[in-house]
N, C-alpha and C. Protein backbone atom coordinates (compact mmCIF):
# COMPACT_ATOMS: atom_id res chain seq x y z
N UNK A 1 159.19 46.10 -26.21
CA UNK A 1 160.13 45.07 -25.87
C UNK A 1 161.11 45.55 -24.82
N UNK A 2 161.18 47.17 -24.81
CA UNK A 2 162.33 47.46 -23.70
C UNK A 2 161.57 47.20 -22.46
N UNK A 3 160.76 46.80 -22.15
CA UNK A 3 159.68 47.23 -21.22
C UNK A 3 160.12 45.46 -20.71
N UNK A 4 160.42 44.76 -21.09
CA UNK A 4 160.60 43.08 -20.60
C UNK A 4 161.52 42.78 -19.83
N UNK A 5 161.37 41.97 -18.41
CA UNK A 5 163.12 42.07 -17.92
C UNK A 5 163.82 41.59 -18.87
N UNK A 6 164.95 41.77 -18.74
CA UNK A 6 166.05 40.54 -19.35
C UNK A 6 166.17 39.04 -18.51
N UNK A 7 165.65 38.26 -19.52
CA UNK A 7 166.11 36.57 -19.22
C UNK A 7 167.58 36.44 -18.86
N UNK A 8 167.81 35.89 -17.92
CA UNK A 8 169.05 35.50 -17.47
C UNK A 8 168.99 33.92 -18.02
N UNK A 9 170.25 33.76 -18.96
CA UNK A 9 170.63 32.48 -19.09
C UNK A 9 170.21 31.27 -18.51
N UNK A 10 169.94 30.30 -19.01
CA UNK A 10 169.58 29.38 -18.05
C UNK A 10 170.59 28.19 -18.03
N UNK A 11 171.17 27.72 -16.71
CA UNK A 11 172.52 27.45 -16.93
C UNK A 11 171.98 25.74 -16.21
N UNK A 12 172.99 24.74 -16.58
CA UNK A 12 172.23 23.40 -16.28
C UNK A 12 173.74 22.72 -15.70
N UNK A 13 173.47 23.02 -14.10
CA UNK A 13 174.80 21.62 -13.53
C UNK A 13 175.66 21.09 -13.67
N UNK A 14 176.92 21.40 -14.04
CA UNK A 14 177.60 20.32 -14.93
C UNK A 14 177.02 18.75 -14.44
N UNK A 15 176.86 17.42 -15.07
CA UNK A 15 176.92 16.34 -15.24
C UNK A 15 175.31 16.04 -14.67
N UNK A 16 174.72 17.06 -14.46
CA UNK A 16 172.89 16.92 -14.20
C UNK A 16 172.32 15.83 -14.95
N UNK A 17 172.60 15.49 -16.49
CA UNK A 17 171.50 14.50 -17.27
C UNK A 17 172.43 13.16 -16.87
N UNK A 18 174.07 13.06 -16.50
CA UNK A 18 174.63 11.97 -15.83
C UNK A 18 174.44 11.55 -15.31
N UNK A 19 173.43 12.20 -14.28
CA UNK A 19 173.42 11.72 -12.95
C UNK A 19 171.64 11.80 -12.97
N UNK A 20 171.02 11.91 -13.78
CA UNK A 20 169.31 12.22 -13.90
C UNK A 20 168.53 10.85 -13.51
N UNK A 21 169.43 9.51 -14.36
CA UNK A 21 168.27 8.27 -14.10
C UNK A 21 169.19 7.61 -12.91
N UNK A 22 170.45 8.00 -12.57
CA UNK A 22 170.10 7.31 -10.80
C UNK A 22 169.77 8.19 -10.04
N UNK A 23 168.99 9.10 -9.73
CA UNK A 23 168.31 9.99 -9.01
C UNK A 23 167.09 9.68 -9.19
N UNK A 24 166.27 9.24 -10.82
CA UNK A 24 165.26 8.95 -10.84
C UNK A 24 165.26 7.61 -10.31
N UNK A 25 165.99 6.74 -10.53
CA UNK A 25 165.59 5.20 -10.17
C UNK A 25 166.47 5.09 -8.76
N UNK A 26 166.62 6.32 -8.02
CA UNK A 26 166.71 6.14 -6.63
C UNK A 26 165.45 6.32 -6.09
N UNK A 27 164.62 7.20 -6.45
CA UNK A 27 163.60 7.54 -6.05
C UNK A 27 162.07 6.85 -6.16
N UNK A 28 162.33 6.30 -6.88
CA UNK A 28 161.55 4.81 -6.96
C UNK A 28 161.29 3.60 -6.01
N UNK A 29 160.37 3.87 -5.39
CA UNK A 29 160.78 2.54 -4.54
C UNK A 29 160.59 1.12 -4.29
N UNK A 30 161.07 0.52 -4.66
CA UNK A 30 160.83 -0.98 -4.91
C UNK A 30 160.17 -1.98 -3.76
N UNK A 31 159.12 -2.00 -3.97
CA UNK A 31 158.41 -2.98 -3.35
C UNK A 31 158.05 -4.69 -3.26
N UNK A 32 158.61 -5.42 -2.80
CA UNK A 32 159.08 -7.15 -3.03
C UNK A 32 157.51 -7.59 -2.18
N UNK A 33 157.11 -6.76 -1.72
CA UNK A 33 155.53 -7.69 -0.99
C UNK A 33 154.69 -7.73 -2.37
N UNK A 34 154.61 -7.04 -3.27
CA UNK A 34 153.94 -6.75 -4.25
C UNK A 34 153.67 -7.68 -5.38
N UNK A 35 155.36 -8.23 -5.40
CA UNK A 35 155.58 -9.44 -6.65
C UNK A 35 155.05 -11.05 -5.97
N UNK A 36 155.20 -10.97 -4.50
CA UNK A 36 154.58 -12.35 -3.99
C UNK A 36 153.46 -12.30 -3.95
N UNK A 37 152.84 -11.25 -3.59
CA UNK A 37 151.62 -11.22 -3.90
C UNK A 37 150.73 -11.47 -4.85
N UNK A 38 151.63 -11.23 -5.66
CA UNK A 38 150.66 -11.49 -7.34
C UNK A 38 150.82 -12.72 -7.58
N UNK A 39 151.92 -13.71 -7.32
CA UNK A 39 151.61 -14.77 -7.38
C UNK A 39 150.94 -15.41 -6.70
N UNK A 40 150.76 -15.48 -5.51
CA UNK A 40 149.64 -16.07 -4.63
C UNK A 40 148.02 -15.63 -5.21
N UNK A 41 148.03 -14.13 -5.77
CA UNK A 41 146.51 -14.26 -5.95
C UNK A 41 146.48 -15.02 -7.36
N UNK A 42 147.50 -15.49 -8.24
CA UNK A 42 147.58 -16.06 -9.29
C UNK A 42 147.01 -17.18 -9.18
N UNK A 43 147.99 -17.80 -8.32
CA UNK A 43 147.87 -19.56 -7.56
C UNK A 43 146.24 -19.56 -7.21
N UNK A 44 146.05 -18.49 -6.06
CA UNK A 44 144.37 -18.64 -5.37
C UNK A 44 143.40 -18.63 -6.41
N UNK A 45 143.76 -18.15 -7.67
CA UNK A 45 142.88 -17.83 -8.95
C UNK A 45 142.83 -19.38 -9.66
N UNK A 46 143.80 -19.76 -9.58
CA UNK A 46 144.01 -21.17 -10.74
C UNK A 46 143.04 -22.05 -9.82
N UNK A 47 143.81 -21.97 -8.28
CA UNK A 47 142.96 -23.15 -7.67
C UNK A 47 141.30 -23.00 -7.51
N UNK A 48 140.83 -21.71 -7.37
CA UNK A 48 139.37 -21.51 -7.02
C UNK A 48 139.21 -21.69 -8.20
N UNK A 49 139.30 -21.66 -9.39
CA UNK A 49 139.06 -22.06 -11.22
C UNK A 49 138.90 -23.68 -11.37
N UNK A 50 140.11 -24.19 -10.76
CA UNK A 50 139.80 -25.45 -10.85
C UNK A 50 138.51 -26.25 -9.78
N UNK A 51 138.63 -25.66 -8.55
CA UNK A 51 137.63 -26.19 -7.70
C UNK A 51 136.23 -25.64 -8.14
N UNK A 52 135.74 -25.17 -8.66
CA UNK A 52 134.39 -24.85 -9.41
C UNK A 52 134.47 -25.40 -10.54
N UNK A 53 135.28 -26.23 -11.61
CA UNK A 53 135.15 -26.95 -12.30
C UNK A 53 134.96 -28.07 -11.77
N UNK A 54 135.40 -28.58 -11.20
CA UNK A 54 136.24 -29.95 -10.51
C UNK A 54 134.27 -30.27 -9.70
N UNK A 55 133.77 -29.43 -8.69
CA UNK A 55 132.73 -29.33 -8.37
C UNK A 55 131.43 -28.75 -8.09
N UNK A 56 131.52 -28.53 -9.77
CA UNK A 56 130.46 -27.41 -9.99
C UNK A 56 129.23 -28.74 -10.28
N UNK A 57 127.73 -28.33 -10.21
CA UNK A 57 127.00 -29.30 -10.64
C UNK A 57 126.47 -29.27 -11.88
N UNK A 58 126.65 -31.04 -12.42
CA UNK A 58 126.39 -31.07 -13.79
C UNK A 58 124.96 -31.63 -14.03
N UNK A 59 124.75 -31.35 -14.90
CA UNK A 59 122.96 -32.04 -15.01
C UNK A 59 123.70 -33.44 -15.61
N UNK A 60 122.94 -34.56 -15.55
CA UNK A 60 123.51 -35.42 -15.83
C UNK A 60 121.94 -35.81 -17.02
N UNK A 61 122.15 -35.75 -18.28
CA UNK A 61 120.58 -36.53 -19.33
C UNK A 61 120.69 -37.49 -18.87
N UNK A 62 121.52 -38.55 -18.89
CA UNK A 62 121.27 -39.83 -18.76
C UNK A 62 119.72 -40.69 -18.08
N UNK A 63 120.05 -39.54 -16.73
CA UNK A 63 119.32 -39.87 -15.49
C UNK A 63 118.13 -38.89 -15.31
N UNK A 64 117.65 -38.20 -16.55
CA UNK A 64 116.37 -37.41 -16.71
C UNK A 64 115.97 -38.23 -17.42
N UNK A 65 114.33 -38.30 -17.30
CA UNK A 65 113.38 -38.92 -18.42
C UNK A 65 112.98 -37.99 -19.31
N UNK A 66 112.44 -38.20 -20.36
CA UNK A 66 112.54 -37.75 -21.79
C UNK A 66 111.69 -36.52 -21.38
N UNK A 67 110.71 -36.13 -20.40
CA UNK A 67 109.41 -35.43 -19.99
C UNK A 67 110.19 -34.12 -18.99
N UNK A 68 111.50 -34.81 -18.11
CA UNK A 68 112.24 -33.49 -17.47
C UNK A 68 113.13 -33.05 -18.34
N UNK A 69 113.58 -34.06 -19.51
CA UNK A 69 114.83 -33.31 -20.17
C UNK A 69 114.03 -32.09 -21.27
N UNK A 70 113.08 -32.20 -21.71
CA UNK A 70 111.69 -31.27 -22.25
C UNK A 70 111.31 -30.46 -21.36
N UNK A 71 111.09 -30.45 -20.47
CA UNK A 71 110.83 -29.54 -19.43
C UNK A 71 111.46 -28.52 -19.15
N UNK A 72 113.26 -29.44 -18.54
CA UNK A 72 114.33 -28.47 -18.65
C UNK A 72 114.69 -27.54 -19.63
N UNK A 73 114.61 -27.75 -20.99
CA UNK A 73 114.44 -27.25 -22.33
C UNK A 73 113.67 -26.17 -22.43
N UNK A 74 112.46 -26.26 -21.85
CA UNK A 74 111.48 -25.35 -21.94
C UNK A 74 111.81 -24.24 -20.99
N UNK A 75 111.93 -24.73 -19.86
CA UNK A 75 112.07 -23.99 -18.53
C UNK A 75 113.33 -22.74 -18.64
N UNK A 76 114.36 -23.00 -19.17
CA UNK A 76 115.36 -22.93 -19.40
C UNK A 76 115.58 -21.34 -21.03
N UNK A 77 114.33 -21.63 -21.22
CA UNK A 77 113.61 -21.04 -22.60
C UNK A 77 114.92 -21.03 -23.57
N UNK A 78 115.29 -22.50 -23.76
CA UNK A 78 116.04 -22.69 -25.04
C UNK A 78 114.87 -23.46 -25.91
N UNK A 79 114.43 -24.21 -26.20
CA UNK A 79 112.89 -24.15 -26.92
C UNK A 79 111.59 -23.29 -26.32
N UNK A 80 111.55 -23.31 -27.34
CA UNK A 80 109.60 -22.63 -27.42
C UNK A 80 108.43 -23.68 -27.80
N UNK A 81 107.16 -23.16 -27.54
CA UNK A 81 106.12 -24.22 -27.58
C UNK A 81 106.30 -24.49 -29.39
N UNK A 82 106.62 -23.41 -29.90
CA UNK A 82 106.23 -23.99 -31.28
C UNK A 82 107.47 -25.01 -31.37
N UNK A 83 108.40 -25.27 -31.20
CA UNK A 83 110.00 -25.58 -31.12
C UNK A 83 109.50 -27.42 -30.88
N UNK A 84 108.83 -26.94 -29.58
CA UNK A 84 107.94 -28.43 -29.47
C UNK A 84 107.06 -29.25 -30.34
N UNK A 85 106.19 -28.53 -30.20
CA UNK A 85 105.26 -28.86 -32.00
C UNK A 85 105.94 -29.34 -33.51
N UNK A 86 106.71 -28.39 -33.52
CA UNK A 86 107.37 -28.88 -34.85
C UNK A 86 108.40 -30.22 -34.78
N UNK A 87 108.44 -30.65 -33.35
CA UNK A 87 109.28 -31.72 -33.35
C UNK A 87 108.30 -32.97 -32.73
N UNK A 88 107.24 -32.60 -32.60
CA UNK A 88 106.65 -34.12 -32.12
C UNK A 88 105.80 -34.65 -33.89
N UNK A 89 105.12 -36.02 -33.23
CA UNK A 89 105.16 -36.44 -34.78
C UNK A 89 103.76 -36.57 -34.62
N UNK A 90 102.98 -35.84 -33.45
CA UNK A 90 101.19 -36.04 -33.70
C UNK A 90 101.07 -34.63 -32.73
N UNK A 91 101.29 -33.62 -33.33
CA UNK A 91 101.14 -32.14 -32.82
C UNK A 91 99.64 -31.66 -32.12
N UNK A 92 98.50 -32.64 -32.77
CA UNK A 92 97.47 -32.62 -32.92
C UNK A 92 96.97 -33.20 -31.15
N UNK A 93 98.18 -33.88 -31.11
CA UNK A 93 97.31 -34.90 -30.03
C UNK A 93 97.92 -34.41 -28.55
N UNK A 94 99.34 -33.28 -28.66
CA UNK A 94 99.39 -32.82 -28.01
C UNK A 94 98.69 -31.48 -27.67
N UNK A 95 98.11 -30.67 -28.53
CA UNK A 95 97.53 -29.77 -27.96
C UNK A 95 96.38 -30.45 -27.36
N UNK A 96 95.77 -31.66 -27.73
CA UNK A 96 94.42 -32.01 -27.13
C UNK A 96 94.49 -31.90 -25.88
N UNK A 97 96.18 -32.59 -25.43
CA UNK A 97 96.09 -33.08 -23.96
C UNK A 97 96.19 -31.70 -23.25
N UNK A 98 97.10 -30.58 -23.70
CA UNK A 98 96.39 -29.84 -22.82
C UNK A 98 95.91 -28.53 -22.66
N UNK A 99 94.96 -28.72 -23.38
CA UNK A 99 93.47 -28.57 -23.82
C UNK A 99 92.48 -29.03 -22.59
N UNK A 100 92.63 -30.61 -22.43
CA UNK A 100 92.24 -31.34 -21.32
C UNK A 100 92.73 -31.08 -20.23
N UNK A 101 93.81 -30.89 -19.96
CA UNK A 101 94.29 -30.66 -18.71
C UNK A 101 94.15 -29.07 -18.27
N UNK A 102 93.91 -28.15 -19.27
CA UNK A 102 93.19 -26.55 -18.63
C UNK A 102 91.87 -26.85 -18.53
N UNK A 103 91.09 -27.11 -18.95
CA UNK A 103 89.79 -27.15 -19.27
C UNK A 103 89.55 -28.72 -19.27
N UNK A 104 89.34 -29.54 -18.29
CA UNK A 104 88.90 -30.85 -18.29
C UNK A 104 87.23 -31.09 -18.31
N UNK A 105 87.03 -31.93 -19.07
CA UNK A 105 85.31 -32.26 -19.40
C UNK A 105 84.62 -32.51 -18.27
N UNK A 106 85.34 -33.08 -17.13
CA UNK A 106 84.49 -33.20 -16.04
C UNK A 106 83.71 -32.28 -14.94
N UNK A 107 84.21 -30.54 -15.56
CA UNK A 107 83.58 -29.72 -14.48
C UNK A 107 82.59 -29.28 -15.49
N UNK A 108 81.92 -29.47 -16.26
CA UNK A 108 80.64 -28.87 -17.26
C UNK A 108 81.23 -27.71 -17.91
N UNK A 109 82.32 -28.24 -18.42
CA UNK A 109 82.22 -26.56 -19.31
C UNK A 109 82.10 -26.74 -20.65
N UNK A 110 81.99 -27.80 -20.76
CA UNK A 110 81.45 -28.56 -22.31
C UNK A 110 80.16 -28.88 -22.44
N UNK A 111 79.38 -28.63 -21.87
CA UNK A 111 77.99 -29.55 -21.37
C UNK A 111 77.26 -28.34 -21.70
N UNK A 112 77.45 -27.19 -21.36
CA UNK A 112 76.24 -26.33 -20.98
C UNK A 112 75.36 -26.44 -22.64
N UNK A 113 74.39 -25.54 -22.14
CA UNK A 113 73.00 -25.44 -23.03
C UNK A 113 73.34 -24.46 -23.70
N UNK A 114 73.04 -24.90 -25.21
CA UNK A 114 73.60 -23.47 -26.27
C UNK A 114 72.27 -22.19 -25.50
N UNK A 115 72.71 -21.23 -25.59
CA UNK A 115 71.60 -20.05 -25.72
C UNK A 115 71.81 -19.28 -26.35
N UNK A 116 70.89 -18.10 -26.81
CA UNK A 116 70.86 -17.67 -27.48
C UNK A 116 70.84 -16.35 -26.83
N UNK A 117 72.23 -15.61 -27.67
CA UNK A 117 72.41 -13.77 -27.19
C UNK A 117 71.69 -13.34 -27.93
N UNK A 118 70.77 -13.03 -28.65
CA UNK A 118 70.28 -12.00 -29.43
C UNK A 118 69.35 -11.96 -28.92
């Protein structure tokens, strides 16, 4: 321990912590472009919010037939084919149609001649 300098006191200003926060809040510098600013991007925020409500595009059902508003549904993949099925009331008669419409009877693919693989 003799081997350590000696600490000299540490001595503090008279009226240093008096005078500490207007030195700190001199040094601060206050900026007034900053606060208009925020309101304008406030304002530019409300108004571009409202103008994309105001004219954003709405689907309108009214003016879809029952075949695009199903479509849209589908397309959209908020129903599924089974989603469909379970809501029509002859499930049967829609898979026929298309059934028919991949595979229609008129190019012979129903026609051909049974043969025999073995």
């Amino acid at each position: 321990m003799g081997k350590l300098p000696k600490i000299e006191e540490f001595k503090i200003p008279e009226g240093y912590f008096e005078q500490l926060p207007d030195q700190i809040m001199g040094s601060i510098k206050t900026n007034r472009t900053n606060t208009w600013m925020r309101y304008a991007a406030t304002i530019a925020l409300f108004l571009s919010a409202g103008l994309w409500v105001l004219y954003s595009p709405q689907i309108d059902s009214e003016n879809l037939s029952m075949d695009d508003e199903v479509n849209l549904y589908i397309d959209s993949q908020y129903w599924t084919a089974e989603d469909i099925l379970s809501m029509a009331e002859n499930p049967d008669e829609i898979l026929d149609q298309i059934i028919n419409e991949e595979f229609p009877e008129g190019e012979g693919l129903w026609e051909q001649e049974e043969q025999t693989w073995f």
